[in-house]
C-alpha atoms as a PDB file:
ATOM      1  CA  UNK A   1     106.491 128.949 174.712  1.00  0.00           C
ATOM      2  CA  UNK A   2     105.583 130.178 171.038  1.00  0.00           C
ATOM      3  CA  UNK A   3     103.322 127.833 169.464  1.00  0.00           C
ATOM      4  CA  UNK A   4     105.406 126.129 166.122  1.00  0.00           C
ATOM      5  CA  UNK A   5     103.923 127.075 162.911  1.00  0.00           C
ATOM      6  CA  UNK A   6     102.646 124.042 160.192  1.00  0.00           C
ATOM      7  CA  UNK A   7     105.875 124.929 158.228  1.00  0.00           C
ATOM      8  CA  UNK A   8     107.979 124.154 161.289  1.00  0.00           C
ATOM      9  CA  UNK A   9     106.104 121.342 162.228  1.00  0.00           C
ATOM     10  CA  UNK A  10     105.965 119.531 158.596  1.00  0.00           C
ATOM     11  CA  UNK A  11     109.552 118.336 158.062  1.00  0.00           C
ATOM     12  CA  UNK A  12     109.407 116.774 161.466  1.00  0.00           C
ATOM     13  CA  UNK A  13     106.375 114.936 162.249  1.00  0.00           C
ATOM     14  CA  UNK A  14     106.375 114.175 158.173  1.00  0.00           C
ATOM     15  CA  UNK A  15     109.348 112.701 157.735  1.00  0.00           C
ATOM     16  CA  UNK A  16     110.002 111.371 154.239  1.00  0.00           C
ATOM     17  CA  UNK A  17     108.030 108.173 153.653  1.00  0.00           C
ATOM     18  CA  UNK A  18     105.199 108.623 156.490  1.00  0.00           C
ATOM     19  CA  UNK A  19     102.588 109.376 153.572  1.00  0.00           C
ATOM     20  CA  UNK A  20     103.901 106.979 151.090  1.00  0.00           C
ATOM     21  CA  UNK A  21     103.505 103.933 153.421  1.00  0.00           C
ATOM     22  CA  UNK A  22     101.702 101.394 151.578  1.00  0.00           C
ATOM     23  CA  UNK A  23     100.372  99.260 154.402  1.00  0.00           C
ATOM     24  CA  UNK A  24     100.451 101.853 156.914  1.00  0.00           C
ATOM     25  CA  UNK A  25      98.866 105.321 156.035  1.00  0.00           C
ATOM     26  CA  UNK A  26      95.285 105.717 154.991  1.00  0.00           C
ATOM     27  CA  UNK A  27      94.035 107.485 151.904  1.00  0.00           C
ATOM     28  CA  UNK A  28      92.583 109.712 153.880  1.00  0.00           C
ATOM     29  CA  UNK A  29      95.471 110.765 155.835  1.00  0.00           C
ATOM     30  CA  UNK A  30      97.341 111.749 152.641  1.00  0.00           C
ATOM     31  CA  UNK A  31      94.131 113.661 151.108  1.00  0.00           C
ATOM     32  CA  UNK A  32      93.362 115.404 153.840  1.00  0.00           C
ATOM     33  CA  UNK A  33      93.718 114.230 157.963  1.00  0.00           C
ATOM     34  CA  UNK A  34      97.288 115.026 157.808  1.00  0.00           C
ATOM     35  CA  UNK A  35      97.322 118.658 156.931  1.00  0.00           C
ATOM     36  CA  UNK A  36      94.132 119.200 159.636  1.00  0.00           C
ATOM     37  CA  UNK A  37      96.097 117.324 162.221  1.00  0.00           C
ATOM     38  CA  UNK A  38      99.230 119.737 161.654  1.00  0.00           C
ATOM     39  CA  UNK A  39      97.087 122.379 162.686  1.00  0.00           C
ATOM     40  CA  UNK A  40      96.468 120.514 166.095  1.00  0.00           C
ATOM     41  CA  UNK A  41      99.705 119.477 166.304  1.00  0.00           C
ATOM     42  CA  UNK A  42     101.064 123.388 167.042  1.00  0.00           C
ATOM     43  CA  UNK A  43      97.987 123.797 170.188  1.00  0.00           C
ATOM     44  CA  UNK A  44      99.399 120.236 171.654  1.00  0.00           C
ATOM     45  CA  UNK A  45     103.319 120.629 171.237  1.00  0.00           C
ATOM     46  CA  UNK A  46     103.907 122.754 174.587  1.00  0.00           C
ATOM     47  CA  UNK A  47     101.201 121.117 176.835  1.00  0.00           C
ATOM     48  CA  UNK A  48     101.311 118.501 178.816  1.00  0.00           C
ATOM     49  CA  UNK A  49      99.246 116.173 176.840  1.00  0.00           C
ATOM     50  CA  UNK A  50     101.063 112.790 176.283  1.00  0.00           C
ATOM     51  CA  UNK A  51     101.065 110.752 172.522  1.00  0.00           C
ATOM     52  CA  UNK A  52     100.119 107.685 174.570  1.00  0.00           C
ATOM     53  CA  UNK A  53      96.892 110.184 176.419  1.00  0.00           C
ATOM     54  CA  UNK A  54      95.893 110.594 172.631  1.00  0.00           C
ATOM     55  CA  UNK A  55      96.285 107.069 171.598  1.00  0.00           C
ATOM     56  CA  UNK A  56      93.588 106.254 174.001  1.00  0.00           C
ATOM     57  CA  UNK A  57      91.587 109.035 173.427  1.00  0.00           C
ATOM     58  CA  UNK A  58      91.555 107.691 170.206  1.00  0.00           C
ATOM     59  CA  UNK A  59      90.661 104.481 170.555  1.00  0.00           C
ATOM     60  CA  UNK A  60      87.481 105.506 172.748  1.00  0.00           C
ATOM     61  CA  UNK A  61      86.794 107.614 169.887  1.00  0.00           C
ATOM     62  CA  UNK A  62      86.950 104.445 167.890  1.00  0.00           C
ATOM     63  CA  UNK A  63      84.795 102.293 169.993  1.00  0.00           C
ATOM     64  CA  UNK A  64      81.916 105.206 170.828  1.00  0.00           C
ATOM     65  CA  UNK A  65      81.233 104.589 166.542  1.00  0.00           C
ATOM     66  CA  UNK A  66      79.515 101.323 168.029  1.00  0.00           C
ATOM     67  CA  UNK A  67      77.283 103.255 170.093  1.00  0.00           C
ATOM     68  CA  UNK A  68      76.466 106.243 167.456  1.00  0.00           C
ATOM     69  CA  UNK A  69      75.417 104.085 164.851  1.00  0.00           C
ATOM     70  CA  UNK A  70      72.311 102.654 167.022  1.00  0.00           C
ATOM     71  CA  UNK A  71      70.693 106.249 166.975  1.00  0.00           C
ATOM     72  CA  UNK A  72      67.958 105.614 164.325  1.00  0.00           C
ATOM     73  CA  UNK A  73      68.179 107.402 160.971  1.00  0.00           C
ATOM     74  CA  UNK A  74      70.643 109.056 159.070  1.00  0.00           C
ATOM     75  CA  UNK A  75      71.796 111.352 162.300  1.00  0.00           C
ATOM     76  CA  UNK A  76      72.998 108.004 163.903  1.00  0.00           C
ATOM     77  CA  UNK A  77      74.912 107.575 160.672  1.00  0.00           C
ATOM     78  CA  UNK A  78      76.224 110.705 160.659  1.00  0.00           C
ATOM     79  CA  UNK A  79      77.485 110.611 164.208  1.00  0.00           C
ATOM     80  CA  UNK A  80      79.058 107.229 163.328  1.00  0.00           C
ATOM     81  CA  UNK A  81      81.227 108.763 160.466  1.00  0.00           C
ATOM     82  CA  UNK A  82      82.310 111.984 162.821  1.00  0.00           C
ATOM     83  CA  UNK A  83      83.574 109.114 165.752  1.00  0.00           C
ATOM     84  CA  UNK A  84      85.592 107.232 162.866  1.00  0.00           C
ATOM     85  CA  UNK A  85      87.120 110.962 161.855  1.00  0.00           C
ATOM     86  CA  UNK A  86      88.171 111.611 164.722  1.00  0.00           C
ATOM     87  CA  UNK A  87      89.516 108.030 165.408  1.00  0.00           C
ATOM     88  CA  UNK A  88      91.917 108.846 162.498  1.00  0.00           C
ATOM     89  CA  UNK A  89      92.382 112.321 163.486  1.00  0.00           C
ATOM     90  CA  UNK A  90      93.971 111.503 166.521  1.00  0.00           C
ATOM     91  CA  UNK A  91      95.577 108.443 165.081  1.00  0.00           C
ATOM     92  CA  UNK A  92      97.751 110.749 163.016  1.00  0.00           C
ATOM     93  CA  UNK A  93      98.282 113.577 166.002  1.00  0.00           C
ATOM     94  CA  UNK A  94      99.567 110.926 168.465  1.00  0.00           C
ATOM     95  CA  UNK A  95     102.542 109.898 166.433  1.00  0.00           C
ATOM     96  CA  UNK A  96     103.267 113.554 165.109  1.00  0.00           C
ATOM     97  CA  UNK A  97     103.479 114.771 168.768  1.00  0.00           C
ATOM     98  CA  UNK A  98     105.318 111.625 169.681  1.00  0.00           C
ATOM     99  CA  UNK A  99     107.873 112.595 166.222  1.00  0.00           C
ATOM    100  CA  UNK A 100     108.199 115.968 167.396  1.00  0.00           C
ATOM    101  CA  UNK A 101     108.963 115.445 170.941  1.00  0.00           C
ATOM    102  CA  UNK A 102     110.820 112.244 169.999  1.00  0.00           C
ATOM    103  CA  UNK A 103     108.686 110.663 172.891  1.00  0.00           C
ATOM    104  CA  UNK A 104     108.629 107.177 171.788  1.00  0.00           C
ATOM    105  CA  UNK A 105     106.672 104.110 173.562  1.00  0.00           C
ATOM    106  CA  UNK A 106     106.429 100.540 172.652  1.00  0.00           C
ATOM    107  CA  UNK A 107     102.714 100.857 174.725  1.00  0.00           C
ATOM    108  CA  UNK A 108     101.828 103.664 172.438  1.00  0.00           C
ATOM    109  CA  UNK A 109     102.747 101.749 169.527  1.00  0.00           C
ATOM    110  CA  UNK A 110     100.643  98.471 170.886  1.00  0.00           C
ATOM    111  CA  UNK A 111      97.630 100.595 172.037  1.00  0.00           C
ATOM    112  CA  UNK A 112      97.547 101.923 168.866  1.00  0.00           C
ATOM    113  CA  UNK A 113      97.130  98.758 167.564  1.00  0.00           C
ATOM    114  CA  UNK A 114      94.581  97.298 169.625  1.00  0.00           C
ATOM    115  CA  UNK A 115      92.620 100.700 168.660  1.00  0.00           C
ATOM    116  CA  UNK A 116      93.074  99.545 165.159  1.00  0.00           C
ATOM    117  CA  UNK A 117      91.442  96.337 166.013  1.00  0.00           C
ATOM    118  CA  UNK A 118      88.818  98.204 168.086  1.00  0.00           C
ATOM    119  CA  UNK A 119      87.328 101.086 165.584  1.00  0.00           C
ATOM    120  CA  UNK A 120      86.784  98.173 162.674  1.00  0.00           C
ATOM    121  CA  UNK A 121      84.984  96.245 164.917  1.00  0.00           C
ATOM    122  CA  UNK A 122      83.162  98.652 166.665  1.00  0.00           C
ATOM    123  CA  UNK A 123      81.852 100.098 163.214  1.00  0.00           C
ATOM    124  CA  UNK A 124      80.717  96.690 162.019  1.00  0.00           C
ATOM    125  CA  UNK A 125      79.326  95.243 165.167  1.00  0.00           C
ATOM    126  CA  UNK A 126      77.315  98.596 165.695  1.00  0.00           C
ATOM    127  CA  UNK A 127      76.125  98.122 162.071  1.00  0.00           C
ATOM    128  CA  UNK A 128      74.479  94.618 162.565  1.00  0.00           C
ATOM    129  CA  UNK A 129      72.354  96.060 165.117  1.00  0.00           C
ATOM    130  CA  UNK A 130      71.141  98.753 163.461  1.00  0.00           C
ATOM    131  CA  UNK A 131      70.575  96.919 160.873  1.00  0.00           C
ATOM    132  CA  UNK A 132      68.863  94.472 163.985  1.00  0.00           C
ATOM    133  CA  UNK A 133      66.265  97.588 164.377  1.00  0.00           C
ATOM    134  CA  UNK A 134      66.799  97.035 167.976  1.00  0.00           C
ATOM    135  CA  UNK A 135      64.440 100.489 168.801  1.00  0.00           C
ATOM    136  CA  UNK A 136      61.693  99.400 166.274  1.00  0.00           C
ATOM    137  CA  UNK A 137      58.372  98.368 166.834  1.00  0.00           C
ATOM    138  CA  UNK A 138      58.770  95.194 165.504  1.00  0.00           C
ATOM    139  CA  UNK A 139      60.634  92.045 166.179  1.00  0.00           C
ATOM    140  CA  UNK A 140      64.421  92.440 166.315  1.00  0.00           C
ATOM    141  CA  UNK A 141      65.861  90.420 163.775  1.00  0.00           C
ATOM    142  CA  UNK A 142      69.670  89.286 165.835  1.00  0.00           C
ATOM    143  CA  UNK A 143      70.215  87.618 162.051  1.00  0.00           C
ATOM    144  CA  UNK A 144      71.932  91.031 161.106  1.00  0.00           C
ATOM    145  CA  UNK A 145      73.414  91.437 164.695  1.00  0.00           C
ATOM    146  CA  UNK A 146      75.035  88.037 164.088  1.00  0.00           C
ATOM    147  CA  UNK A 147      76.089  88.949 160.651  1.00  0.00           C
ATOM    148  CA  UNK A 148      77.545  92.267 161.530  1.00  0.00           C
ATOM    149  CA  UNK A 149      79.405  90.306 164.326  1.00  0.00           C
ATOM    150  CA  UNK A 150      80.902  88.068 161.650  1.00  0.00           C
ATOM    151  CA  UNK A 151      81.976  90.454 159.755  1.00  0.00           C
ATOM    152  CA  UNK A 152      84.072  92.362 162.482  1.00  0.00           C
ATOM    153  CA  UNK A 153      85.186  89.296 163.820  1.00  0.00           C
ATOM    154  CA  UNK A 154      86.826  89.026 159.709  1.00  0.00           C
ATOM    155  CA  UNK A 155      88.422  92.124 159.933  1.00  0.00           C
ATOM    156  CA  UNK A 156      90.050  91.814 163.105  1.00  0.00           C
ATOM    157  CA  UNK A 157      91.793  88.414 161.935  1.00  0.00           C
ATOM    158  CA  UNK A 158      92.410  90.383 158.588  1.00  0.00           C
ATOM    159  CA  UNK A 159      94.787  92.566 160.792  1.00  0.00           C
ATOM    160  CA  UNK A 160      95.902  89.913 162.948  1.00  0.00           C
ATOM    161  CA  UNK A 161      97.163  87.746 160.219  1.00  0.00           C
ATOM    162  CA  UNK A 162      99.441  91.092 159.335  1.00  0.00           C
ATOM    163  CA  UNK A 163     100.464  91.434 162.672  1.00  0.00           C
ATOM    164  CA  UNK A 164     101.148  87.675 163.660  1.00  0.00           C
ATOM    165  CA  UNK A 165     103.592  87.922 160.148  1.00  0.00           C
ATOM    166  CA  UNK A 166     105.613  90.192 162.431  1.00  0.00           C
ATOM    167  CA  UNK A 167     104.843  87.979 165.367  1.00  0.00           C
ATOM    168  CA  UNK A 168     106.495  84.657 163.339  1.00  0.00           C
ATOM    169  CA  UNK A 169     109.555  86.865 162.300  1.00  0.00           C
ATOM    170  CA  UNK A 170     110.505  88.080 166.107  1.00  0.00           C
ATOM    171  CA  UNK A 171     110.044  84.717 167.492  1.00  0.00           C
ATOM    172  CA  UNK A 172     112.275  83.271 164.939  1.00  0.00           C
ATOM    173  CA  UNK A 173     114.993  85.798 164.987  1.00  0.00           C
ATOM    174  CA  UNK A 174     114.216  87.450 161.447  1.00  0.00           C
ATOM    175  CA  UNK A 175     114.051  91.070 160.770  1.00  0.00           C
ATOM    176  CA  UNK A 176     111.457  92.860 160.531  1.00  0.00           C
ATOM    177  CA  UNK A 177     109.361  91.784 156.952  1.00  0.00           C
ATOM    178  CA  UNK A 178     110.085  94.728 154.261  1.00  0.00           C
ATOM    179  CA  UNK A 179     107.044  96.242 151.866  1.00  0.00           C
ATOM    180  CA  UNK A 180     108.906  93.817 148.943  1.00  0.00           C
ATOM    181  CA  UNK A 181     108.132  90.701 150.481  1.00  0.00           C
ATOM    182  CA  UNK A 182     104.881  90.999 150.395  1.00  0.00           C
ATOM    183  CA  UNK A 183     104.758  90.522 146.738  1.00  0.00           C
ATOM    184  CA  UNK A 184     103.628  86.890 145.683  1.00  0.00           C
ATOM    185  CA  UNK A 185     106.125  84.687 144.294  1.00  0.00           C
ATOM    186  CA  UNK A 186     103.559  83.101 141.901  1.00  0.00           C
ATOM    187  CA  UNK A 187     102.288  85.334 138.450  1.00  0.00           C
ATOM    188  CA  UNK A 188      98.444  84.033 139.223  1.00  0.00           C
ATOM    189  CA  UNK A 189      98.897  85.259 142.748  1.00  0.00           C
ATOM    190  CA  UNK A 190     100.369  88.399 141.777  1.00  0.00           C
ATOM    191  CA  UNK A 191      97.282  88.900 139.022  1.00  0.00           C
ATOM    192  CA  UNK A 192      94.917  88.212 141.707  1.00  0.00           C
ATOM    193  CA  UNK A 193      96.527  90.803 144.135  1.00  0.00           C
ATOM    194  CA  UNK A 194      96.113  93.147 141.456  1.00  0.00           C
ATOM    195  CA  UNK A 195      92.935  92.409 140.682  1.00  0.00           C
ATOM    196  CA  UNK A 196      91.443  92.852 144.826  1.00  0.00           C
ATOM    197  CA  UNK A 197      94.194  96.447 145.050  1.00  0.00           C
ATOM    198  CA  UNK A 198      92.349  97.836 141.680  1.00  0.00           C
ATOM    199  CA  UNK A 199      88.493  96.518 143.263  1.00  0.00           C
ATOM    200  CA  UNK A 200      89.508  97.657 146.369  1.00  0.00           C
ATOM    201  CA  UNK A 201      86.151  96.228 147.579  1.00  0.00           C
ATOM    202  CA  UNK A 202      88.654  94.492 150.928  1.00  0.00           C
ATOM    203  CA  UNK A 203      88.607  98.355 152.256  1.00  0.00           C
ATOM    204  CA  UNK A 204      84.810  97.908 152.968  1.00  0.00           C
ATOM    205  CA  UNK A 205      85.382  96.662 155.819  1.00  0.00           C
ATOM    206  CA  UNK A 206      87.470  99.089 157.281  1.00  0.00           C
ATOM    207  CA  UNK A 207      86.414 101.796 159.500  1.00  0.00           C
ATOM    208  CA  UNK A 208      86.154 104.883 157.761  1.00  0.00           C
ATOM    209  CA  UNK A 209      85.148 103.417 154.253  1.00  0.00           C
ATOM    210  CA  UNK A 210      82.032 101.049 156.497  1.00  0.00           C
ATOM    211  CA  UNK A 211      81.358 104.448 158.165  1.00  0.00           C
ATOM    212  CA  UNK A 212      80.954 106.376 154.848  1.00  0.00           C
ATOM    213  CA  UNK A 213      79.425 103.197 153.491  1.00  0.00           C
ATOM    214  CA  UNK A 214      76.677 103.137 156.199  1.00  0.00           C
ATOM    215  CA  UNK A 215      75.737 106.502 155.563  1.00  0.00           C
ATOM    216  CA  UNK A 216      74.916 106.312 152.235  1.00  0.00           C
ATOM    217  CA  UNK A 217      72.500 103.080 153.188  1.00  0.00           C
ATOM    218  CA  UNK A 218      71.095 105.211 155.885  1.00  0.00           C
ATOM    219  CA  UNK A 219      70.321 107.784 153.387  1.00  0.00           C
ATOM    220  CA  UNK A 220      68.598 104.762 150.807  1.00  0.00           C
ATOM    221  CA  UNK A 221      67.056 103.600 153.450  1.00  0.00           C
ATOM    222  CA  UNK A 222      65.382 106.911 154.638  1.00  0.00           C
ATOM    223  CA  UNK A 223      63.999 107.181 151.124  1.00  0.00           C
ATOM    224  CA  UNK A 224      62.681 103.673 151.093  1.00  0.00           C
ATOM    225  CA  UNK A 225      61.410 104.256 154.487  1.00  0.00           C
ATOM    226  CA  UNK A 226      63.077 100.886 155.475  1.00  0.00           C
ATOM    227  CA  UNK A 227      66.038  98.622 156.537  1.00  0.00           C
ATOM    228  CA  UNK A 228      66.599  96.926 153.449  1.00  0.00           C
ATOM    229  CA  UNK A 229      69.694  98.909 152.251  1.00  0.00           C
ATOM    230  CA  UNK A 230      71.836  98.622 155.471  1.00  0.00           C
ATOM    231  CA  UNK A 231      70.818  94.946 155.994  1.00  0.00           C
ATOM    232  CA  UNK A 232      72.101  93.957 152.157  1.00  0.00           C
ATOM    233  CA  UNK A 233      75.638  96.226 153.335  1.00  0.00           C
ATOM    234  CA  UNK A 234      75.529  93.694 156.608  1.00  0.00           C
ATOM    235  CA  UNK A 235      75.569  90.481 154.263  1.00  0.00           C
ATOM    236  CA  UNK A 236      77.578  92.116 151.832  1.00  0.00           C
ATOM    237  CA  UNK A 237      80.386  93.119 154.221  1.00  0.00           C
ATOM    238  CA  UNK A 238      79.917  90.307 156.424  1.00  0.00           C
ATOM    239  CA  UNK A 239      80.922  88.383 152.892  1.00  0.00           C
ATOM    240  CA  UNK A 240      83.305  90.016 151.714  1.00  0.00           C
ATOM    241  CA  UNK A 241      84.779  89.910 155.539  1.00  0.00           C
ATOM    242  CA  UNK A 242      85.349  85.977 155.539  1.00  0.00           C
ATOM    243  CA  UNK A 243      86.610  86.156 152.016  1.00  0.00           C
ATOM    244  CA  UNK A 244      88.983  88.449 152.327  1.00  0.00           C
ATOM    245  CA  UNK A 245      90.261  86.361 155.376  1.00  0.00           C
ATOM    246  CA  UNK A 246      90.873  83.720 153.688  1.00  0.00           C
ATOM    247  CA  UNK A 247      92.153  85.166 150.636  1.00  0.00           C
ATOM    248  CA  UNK A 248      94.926  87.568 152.803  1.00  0.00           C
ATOM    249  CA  UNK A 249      95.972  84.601 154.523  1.00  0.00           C
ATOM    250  CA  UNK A 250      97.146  82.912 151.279  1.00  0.00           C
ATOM    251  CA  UNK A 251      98.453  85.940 149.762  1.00  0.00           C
ATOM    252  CA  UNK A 252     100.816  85.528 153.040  1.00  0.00           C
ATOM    253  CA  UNK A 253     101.376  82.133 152.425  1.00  0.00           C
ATOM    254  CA  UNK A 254     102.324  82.841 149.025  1.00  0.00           C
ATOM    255  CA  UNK A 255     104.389  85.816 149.740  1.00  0.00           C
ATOM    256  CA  UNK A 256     108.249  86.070 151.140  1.00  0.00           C
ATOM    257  CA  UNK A 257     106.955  87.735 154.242  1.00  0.00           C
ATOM    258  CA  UNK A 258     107.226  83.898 156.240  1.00  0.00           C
ATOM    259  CA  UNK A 259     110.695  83.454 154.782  1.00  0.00           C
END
């Protein structure tokens, strides 16, 4: 069969809304994942490859960033940040190919998910121990392992908290929350949620911005000839982690999303 062209392909796996998504597209899907993943999209349409085969190959994608960041140097950081691209490259061909061959799967959907979890975790846990220097000729320090733990275990509840909101909803016979509700009811809550959206320093601890974030350390701390750069981005993260926890789990509280 004739491969699709992008210009077929757009209006269908981009419906209207998929790149306007506030809580569900990435910044770097709209700049530029989405238009690169179009041009995989055409190669994948008339195989046999499934969107659920890609959600997985995805999320081992998103868990071998653990692994890549423990090569020493800035080449470990720079094999970190091309798993995490290709994480999100495949988490925007799966649901294209799934759009386009209106193949739909509540396992996709949940794998997806726990991929989610996975990559953020994976990033940050592979962070505090390089930041550990586990290959060094000194001591390991398992204070930045621990750390680095922390701070993925904060933004896996981060995500979990939006999920469970979901979760409550279902269970109680609710429909599904819309974007609206998630505004606070309060004016100092709604100041302070504009205040974190214009910092944006929550998206640290994210995948792709920790990824791009260790890399730059990596590059400080090659010029310092030391670990003192990525083990201040392990405290730092690992702090703004457990805040963030906390301070997402009132903005729910505070929000119509429970009612």
């Amino acid at each position: 069969m004739q491969k699709p062209s992008v210009a077929e392909l757009r209006p269908v796996v981009h419906p209207p809304g998929v790149k306007d998504r506030r809580s569900g597209e990435h910044w770097a899907g709209r700049l530029y994942m989405r238009e690169l993943s179009l041009r995989i999209d055409r190669h994948l349409v008339n195989t046999r490859v499934t969107p659920n085969q890609l959600t997985y190959l995805m999320t081992v994608f998103g868990v071998l960033a653990a692994p890549a960041l423990l090569v020493p140097g800035i080449p470990g950081a720079v094999l970190g940040v091309l798993m995490v691209q290709l994480y999100l490259l495949f988490d925007c061909v799966d649901g294209e190919l799934a759009r386009w061959r209106k193949q739909y799967s509540i396992a996709g959907v949940y794998v997806d998910r726990v991929g989610a979890y996975l990559c953020d975790a994976a990033v940050l846990v592979g962070f505090g121990l390089r930041a550990a220097d586990l290959w060094g000729s000194g001591r390991i320090d398992w204070l930045w392992a621990f750390l680095g733990t922390l701070a993925a275990l904060g933004a896996i509840l981060i995500k979990a908290e939006t999920d469970l909101v979901g979760v409550a909803r279902h269970q109680t016979g609710k429909p599904p929350v819309q974007e609206s509700a998630s505004e606070p009811r309060t004016s100092g809550m709604a100041l302070a949620r504009k205040a974190a959206a214009a910092l944006k320093f929550h998206r640290l601890v994210l995948g792709v911005e920790a990824s791009l974030l260790i890399l730059v350390l990596a590059v400080l701390d090659t010029v310092r000839d030391d670990l003192f750069f990525s083990r201040l981005g392990v405290a730092v993260l690992a702090g703004i982690a457990l805040l963030q926890t906390l301070l997402h789990l009132v903005s729910i509280l505070a929000s119509s999303r429970l009612k």
